[in-house]
N, C-alpha and C. Protein backbone atom coordinates (compact mmCIF):
# COMPACT_ATOMS: atom_id res chain seq x y z
N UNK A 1 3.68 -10.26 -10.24
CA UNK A 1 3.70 -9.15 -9.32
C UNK A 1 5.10 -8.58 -9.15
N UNK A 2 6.12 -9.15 -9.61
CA UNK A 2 7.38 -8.98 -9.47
C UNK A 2 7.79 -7.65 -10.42
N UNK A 3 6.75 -7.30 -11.23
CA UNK A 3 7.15 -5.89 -11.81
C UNK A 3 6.52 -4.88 -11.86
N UNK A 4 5.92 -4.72 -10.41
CA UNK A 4 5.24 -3.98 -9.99
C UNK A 4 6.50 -2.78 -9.74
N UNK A 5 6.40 -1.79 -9.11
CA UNK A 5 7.06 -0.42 -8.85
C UNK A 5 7.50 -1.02 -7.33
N UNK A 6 8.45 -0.69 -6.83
CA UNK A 6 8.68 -0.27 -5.55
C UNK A 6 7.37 0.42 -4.63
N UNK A 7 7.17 1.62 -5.26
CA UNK A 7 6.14 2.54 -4.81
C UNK A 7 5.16 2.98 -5.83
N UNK A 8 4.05 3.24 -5.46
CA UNK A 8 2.84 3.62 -6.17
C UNK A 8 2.13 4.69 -5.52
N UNK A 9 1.78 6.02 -6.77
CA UNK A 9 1.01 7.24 -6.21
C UNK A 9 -0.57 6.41 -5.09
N UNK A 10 -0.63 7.56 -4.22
CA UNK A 10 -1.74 7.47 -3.47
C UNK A 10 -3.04 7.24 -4.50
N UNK A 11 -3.43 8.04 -5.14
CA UNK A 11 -4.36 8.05 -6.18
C UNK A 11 -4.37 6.35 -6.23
N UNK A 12 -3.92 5.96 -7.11
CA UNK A 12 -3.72 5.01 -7.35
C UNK A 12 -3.88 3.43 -6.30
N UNK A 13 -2.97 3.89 -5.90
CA UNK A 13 -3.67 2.74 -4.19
C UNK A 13 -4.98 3.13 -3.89
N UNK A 14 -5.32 4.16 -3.32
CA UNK A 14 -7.07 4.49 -3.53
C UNK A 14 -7.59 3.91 -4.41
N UNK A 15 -7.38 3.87 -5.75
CA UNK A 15 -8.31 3.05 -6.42
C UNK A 15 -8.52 1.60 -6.46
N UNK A 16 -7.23 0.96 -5.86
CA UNK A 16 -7.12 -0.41 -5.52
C UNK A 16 -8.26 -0.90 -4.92
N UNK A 17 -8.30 0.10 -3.54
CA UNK A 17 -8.83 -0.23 -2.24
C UNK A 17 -10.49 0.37 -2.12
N UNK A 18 -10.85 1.07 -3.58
CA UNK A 18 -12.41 1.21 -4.06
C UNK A 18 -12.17 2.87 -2.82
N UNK A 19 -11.47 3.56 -3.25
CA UNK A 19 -11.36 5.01 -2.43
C UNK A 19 -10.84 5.99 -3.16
N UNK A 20 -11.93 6.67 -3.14
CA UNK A 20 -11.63 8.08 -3.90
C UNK A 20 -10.43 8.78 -4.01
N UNK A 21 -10.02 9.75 -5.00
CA UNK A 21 -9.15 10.90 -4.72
C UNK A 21 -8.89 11.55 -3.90
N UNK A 22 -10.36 12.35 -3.48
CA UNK A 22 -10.07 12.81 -2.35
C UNK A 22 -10.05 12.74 -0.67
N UNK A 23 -11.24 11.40 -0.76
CA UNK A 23 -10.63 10.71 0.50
C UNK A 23 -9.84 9.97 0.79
N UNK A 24 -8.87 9.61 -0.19
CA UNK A 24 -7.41 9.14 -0.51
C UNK A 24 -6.48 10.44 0.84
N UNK A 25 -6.28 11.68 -0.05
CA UNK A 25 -5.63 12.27 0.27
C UNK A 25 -6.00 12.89 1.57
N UNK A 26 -7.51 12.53 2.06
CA UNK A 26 -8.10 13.02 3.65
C UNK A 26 -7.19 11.84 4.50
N UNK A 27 -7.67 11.17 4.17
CA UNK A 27 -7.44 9.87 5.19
C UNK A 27 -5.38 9.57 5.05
N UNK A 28 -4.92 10.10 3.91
CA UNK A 28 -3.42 10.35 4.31
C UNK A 28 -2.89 11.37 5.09
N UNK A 29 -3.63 11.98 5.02
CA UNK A 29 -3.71 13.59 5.80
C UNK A 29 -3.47 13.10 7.43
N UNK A 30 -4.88 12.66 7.34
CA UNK A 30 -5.03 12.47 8.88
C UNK A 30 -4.24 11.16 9.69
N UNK A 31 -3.57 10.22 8.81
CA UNK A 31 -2.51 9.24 9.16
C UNK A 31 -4.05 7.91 9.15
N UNK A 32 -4.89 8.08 8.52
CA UNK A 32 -5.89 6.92 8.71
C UNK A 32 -5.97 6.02 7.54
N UNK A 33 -5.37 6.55 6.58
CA UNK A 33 -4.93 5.83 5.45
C UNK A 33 -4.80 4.18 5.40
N UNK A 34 -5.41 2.72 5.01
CA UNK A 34 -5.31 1.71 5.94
C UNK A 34 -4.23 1.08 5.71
N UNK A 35 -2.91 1.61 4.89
CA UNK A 35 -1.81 1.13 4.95
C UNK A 35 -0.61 1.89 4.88
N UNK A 36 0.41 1.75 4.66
CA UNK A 36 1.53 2.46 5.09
C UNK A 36 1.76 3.84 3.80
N UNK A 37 1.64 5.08 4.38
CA UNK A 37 2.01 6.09 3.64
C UNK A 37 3.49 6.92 3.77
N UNK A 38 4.03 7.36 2.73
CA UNK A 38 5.50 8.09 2.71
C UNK A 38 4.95 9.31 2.29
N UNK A 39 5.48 10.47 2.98
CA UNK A 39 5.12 11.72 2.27
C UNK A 39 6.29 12.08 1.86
N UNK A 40 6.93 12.18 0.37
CA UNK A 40 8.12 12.76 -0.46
C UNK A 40 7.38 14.20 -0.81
N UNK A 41 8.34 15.07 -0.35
CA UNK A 41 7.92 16.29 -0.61
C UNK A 41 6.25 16.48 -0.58
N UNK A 42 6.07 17.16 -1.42
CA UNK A 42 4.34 17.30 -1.32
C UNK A 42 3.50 16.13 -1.90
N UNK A 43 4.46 14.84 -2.38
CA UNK A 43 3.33 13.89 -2.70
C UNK A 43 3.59 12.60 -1.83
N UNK A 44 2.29 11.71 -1.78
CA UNK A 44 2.22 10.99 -1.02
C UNK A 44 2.37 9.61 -1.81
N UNK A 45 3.17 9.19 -1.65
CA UNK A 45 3.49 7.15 -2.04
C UNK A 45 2.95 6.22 -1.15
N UNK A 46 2.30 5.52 -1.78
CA UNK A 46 2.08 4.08 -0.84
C UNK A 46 3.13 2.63 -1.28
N UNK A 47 3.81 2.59 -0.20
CA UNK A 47 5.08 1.37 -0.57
C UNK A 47 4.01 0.21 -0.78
N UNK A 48 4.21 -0.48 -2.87
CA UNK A 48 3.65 -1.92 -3.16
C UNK A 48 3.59 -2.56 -2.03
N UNK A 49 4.20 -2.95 -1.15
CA UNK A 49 4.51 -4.07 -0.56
C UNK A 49 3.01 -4.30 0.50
N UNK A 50 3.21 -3.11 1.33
CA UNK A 50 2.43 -2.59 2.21
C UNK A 50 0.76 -3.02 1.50
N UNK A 51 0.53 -2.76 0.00
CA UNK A 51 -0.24 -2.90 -0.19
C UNK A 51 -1.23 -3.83 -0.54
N UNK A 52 -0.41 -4.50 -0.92
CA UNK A 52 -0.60 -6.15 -1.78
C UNK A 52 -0.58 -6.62 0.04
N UNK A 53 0.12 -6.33 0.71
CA UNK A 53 -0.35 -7.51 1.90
C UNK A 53 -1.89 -7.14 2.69
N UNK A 54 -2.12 -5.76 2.71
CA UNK A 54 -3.27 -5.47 2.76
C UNK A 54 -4.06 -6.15 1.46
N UNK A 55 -3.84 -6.04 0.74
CA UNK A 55 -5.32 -6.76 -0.27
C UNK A 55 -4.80 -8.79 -0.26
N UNK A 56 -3.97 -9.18 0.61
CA UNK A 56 -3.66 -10.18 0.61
C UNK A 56 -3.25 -11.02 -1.05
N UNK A 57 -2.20 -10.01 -1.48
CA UNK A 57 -1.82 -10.39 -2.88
C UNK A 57 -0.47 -10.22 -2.83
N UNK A 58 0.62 -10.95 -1.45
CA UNK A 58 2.06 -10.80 -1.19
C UNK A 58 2.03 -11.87 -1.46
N UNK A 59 3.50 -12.27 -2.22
CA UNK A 59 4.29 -13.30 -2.38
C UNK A 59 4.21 -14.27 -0.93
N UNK A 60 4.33 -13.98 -0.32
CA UNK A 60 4.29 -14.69 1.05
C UNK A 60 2.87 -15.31 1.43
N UNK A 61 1.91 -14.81 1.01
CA UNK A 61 0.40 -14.89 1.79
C UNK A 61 0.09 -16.93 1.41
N UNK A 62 0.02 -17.27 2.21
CA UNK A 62 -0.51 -18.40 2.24
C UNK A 62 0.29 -19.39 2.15
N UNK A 63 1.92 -18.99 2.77
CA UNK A 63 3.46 -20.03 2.71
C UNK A 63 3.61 -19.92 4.12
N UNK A 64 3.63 -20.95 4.55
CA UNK A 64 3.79 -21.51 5.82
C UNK A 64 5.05 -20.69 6.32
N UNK A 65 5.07 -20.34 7.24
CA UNK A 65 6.36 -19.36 8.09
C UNK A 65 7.44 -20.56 8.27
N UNK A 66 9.07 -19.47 7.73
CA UNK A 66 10.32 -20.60 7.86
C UNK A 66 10.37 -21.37 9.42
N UNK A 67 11.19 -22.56 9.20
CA UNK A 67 10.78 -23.39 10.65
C UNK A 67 12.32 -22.43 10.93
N UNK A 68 12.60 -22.48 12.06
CA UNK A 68 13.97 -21.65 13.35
C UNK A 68 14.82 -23.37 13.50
N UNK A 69 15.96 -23.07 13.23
CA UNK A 69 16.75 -24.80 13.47
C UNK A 69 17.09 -24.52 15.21
């Protein structure tokens, strides 16, 4: 997963998450999108990170939280 993009087109995260094109770009529209959207100029990015922890596929998912000394 480590050579994944920084960021990935909306399209694309939609298809991750079994969601159309164009209710991709409704549901970014309306801020209902179910994970974190960037609007760069007229296109919309979904930050990897954001996404993979939504589909529970982060480096982190299932590592016990650091202990605090």
């Amino acid at each position: 997963m480590r050579t994944l993009p920084a960021v990935i087109d909306l399209v694309t995260a939609g298809r991750a998450l079994g969601v159309g094109r164009t209710k991709s770009y409704e549901l970014a529209r309306t801020g209902h999108f179910p994970c974190p959207v960037l609007r760069v100029g007229r296109s919309y990015l979904v930050p990897t990170a954001g996404l993979l922890t939504l589909l529970g596929l982060n480096d982190t998912a299932g590592q016990p939280a650091p202990e605090s000394e």
